[in-house]
Protein backbone atom coordinates (compact mmCIF):
# COMPACT_ATOMS: atom_id res chain seq x y z
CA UNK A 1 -46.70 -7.02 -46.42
CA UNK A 2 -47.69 -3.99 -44.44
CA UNK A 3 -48.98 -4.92 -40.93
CA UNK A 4 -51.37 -3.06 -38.36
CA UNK A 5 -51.92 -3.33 -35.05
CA UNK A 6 -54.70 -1.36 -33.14
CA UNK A 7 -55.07 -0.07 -29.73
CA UNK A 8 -58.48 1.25 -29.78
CA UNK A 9 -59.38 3.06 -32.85
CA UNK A 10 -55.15 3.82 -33.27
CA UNK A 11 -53.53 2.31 -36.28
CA UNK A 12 -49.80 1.21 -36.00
CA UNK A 13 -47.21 0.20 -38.41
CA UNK A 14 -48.98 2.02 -41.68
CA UNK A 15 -45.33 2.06 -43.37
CA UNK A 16 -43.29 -1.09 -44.74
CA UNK A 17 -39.43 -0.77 -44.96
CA UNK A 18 -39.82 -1.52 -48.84
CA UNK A 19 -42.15 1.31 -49.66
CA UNK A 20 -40.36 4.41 -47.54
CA UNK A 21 -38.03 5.28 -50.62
CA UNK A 22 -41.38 5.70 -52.88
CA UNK A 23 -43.03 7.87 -50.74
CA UNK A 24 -43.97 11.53 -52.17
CA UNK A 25 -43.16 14.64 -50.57
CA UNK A 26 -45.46 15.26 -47.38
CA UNK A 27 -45.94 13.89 -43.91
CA UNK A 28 -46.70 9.87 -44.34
CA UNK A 29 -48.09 8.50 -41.03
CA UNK A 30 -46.76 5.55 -39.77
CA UNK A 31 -49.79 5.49 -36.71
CA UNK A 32 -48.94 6.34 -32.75
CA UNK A 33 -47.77 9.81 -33.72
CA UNK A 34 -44.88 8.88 -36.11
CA UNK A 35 -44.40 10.13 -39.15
CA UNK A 36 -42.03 9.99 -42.01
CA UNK A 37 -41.56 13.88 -43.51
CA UNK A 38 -40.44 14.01 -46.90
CA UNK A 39 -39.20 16.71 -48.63
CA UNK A 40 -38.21 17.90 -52.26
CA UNK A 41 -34.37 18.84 -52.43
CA UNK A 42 -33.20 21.77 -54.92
CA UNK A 43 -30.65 19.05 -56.13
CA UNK A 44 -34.15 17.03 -56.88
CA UNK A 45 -33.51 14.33 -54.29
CA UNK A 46 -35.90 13.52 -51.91
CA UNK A 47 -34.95 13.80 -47.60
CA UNK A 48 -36.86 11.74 -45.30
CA UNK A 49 -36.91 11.85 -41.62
CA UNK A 50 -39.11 10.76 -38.83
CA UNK A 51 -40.92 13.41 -36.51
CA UNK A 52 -42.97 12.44 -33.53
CA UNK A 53 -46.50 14.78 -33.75
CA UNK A 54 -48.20 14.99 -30.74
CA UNK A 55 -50.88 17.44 -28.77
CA UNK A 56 -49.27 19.07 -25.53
CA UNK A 57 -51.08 19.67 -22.33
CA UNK A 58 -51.58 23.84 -23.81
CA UNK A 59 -53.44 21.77 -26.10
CA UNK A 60 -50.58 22.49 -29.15
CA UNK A 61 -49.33 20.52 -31.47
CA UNK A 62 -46.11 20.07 -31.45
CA UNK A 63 -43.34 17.84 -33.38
CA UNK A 64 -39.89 16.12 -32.32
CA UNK A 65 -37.69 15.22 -34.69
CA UNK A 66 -36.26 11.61 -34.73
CA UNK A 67 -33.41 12.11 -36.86
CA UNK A 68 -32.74 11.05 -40.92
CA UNK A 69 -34.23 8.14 -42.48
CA UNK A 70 -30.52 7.18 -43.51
CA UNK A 71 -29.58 7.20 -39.53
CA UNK A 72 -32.49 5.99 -38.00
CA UNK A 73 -34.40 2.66 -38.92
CA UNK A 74 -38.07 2.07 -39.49
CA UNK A 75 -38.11 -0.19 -36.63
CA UNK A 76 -35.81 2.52 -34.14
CA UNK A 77 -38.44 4.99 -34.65
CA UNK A 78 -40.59 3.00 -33.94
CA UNK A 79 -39.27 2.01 -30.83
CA UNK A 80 -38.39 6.03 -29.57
CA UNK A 81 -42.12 6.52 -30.57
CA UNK A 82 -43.06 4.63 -28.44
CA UNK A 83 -41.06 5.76 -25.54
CA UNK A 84 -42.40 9.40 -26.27
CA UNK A 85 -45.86 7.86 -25.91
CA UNK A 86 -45.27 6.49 -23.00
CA UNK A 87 -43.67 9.57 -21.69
CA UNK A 88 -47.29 11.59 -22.69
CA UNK A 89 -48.91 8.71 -20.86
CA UNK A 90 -47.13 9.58 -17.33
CA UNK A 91 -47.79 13.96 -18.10
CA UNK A 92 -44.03 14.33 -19.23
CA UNK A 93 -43.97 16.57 -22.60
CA UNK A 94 -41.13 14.48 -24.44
CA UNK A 95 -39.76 18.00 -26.03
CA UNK A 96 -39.32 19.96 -22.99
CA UNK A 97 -37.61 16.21 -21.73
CA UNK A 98 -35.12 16.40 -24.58
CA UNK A 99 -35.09 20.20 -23.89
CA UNK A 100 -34.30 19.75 -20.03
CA UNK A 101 -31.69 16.57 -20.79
CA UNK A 102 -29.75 18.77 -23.25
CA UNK A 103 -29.25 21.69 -20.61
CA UNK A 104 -28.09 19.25 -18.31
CA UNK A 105 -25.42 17.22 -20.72
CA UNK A 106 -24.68 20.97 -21.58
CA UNK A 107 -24.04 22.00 -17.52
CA UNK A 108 -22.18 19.12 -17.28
CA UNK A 109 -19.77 19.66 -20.31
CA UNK A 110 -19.21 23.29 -18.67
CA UNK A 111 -18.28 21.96 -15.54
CA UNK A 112 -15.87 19.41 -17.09
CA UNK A 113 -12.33 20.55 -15.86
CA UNK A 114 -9.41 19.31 -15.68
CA UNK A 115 -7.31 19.42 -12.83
CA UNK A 116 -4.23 21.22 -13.93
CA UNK A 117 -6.72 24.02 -15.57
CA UNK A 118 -8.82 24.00 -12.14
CA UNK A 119 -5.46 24.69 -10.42
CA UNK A 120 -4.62 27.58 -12.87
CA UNK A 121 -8.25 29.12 -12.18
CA UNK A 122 -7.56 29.19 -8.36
CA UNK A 123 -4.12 30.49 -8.63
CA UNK A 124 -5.27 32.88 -11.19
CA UNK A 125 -8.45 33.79 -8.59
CA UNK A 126 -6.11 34.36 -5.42
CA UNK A 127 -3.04 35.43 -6.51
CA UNK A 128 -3.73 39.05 -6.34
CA UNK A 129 -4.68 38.53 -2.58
CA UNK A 130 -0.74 36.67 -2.21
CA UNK A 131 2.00 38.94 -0.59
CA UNK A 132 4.60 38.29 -3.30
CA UNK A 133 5.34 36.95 -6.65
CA UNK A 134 7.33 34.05 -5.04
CA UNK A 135 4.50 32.54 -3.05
CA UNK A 136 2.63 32.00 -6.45
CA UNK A 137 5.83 30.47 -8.05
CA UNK A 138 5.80 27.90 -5.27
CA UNK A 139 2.14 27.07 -6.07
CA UNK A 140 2.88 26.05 -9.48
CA UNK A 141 6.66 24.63 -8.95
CA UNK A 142 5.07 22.12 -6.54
CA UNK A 143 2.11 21.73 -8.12
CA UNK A 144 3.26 21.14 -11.57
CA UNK A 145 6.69 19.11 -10.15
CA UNK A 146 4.67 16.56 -8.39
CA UNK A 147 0.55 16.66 -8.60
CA UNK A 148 0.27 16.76 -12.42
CA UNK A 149 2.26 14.11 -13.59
CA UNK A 150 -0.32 12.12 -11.54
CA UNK A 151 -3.51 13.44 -11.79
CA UNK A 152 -3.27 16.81 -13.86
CA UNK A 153 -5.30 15.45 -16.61
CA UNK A 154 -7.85 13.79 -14.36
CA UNK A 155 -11.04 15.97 -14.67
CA UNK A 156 -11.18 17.61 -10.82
CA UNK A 157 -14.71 16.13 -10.26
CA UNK A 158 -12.84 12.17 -10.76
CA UNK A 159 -9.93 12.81 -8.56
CA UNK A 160 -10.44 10.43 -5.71
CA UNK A 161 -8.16 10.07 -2.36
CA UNK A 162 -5.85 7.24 -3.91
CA UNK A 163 -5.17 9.81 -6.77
CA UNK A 164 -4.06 12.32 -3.47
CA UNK A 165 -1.99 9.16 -2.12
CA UNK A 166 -0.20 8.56 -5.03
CA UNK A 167 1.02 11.91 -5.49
CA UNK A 168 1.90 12.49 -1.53
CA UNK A 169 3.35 8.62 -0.88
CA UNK A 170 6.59 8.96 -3.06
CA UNK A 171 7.46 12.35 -1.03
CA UNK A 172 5.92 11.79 1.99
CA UNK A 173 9.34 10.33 4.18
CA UNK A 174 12.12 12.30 2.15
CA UNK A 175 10.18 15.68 1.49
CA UNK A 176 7.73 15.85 4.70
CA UNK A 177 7.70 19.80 4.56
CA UNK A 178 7.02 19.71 0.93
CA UNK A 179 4.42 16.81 0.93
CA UNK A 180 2.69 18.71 3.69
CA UNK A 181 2.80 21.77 2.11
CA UNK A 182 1.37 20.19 -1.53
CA UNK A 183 -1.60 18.60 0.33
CA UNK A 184 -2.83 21.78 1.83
CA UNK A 185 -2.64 23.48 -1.99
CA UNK A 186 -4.48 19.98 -3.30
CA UNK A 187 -6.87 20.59 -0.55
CA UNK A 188 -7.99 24.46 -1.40
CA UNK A 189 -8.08 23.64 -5.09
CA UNK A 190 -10.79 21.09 -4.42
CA UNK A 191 -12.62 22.81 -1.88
CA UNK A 192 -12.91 25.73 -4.14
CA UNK A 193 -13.70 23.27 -7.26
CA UNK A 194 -16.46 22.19 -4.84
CA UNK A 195 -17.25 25.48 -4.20
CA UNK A 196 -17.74 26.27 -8.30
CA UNK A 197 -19.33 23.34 -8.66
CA UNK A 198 -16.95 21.46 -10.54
CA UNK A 199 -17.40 18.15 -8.59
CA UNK A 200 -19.28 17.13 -5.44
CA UNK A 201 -18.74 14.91 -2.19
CA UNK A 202 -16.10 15.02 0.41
CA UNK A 203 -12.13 16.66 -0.17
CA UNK A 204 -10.29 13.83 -1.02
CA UNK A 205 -7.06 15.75 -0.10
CA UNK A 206 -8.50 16.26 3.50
CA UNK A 207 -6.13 15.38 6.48
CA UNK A 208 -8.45 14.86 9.29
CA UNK A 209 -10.05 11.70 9.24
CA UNK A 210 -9.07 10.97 6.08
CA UNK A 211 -5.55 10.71 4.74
């Protein structure tokens, strides 16, 4: 049994879950902007999926796609429908929303690095400015002897102090010089992570106040 509901002069819930497979090729309205699209396939089978319809502020209509009728339930579009209505209620467009969320998952993916790769970026970035050859090959030796087997596959922007500690504690009584030394290099590879915006807050490799 198909059920409405109104809000004013809008009719809800047009579509039952028995009758979406018999629908004919067009745009079936399910009420509060939803609609099931259907569309004739070369191979002669029908695709259905949902798009949201609605009129933007520039007074355009414009449509957001829900996603397949196989993937997404009668009663899930539904549901994100009425989220994007809600969003038009408070003056957010829902597709320049989805637009804006997507740059930032995207931004965030970019700035995903690990920290043996961040390490290799900085060296790469300031060995030209090194007197020698040697001085890089003790940036990686110590680096890649006793920081990575700890926390070289930590993304940079996760690496806390106790990740610091537990790479500076096993050396710190029987290879001061070296422990000292590896901080400091820890230190400028997160400041300039900071720096390229690959994570935020305060150096956790930081000596003052800190470790």
């Amino acid at each position: 049994m198909v059920t409405t509901r109104h809000t004013g002069m809008t009719v809800r819930n047009l579509l039952s879950a028995t009758k979406l497979k018999a629908k004919k090729p067009g745009m079936h309205a399910d009420g509060g902007n939803l609609y099931l699209q259907v569309k004739a396939q070369s191979s002669g089978n029908m695709s259905r999926s949902w798009v949201f319809r609605y009129m933007a502020a520039d007074a355009r209509r414009r449509e957001l796609g829900l996603g397949p009728l196989v993937d997404v339930s009668l009663a899930n579009a539904r549901t994100r429908a009425g989220q994007y209505r809600a969003m038009l209620r408070d003056g957010i467009d829902p597709l320049q929303e989805r637009s804006r969320r997507r740059q930032e998952m995207a931004l965030a993916a970019s700035r995903a690095i690990a920290f043996k790769d961040c390490c290799a970026d900085y060296i790469e970035a300031h060995a030209p400015s090194w007197r020698n050859s040697k001085h890089r090959s003790q940036w990686e030796n110590t680096l890649s002897t006793y920081a990575y087997p700890i926390m070289g596959s930590l993304l940079v922007s996760d690496i806390g102090t106790e990740h610091v500690e537990a790479v500076l504690r096993p050396i710190w009584n029987t290879k001061r010089e070296t422990a000292r030394r590896l901080r400091a290099r820890i230190e400028r590879v997160l400041s300039w992570a900071t720096v390229r915006k690959y994570r935020q807050g305060d150096n956790p490799a930081r000596w003052d106040g800190n470790l």
